[in-house]
C-alpha atoms as a PDB file:
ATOM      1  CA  UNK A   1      20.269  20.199  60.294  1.00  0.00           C
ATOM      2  CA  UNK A   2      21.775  16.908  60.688  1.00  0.00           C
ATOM      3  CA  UNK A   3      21.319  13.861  57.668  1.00  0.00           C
ATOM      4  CA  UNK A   4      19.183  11.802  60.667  1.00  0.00           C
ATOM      5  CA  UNK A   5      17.123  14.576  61.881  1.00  0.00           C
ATOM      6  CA  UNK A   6      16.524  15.851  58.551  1.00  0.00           C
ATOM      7  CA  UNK A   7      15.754  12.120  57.177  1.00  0.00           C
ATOM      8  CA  UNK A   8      13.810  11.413  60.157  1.00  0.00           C
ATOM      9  CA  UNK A   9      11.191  14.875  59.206  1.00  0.00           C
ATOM     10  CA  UNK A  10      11.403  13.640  55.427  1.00  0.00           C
ATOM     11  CA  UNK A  11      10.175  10.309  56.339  1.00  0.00           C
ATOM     12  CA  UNK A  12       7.254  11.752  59.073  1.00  0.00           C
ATOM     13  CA  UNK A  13       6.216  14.292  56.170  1.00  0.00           C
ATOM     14  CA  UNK A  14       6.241  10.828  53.301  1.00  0.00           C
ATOM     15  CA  UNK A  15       3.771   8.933  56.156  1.00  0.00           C
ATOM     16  CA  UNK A  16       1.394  11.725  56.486  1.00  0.00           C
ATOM     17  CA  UNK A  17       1.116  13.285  53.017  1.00  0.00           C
ATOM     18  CA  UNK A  18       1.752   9.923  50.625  1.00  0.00           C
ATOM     19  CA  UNK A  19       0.209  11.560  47.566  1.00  0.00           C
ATOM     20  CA  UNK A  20       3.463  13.865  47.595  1.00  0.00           C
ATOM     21  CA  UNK A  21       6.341  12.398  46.070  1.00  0.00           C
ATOM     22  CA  UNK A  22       9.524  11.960  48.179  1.00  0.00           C
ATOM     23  CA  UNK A  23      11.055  14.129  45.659  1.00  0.00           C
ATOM     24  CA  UNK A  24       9.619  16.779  46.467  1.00  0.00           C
ATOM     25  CA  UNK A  25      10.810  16.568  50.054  1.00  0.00           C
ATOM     26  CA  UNK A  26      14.433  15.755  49.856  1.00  0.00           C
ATOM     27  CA  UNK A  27      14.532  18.958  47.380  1.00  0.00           C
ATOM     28  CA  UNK A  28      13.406  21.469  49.883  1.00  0.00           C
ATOM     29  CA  UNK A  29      16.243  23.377  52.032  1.00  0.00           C
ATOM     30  CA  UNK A  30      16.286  22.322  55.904  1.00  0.00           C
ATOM     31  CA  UNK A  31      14.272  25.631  56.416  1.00  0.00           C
ATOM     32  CA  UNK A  32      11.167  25.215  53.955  1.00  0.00           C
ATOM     33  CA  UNK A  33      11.346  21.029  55.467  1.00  0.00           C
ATOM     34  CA  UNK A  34      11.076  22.736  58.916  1.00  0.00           C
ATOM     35  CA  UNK A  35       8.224  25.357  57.797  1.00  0.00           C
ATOM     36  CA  UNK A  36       6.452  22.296  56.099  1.00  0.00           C
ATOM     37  CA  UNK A  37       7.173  19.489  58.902  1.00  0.00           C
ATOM     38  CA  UNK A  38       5.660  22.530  61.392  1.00  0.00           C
ATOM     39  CA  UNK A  39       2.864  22.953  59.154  1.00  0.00           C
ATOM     40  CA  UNK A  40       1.394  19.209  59.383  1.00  0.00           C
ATOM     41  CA  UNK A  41       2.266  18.983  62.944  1.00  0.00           C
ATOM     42  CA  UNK A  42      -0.238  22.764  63.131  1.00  0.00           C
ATOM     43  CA  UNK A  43      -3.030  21.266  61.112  1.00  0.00           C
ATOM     44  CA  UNK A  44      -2.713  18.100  63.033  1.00  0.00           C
ATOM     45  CA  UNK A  45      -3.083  19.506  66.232  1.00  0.00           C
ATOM     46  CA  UNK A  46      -6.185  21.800  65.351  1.00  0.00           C
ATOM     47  CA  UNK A  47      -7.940  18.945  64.335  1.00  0.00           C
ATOM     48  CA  UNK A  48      -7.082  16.759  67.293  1.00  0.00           C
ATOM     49  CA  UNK A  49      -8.431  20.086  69.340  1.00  0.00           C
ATOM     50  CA  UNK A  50     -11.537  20.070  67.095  1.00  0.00           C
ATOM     51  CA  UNK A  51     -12.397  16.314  68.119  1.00  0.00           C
ATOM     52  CA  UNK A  52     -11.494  17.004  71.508  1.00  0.00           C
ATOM     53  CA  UNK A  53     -14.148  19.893  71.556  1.00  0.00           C
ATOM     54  CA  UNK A  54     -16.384  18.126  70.083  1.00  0.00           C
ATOM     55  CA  UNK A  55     -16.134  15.227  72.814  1.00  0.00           C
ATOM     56  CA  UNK A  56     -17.496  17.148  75.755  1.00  0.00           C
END
């Protein structure tokens, strides 16, 4: 993974989950950041389908 791409996930992952420290981020290997950025992006877009359902 390249510094940017992997710096750009670290800071999307610091927005959406401030109570974790940065830390804790820049010490995970480019696959666990992957796992973890895919993670949020899941639960993110099963609630967004939830209010979406709920809509109509």
């Amino acid at each position: 993974m390249t510094h940017l791409s992997r710096t750009t996930l670290i800071n999307a992952l610091v927005k959406v989950k401030p109570e974790t420290p940065r830390v804790m981020f820049d010490a995970l290997s480019d696959k666990a950041l992957d796992a973890e950025f895919r993670a949020v992006t899941a639960e993110y877009n099963e609630q967004a389908s939830q209010l979406m359902s709920v809509s109509y």
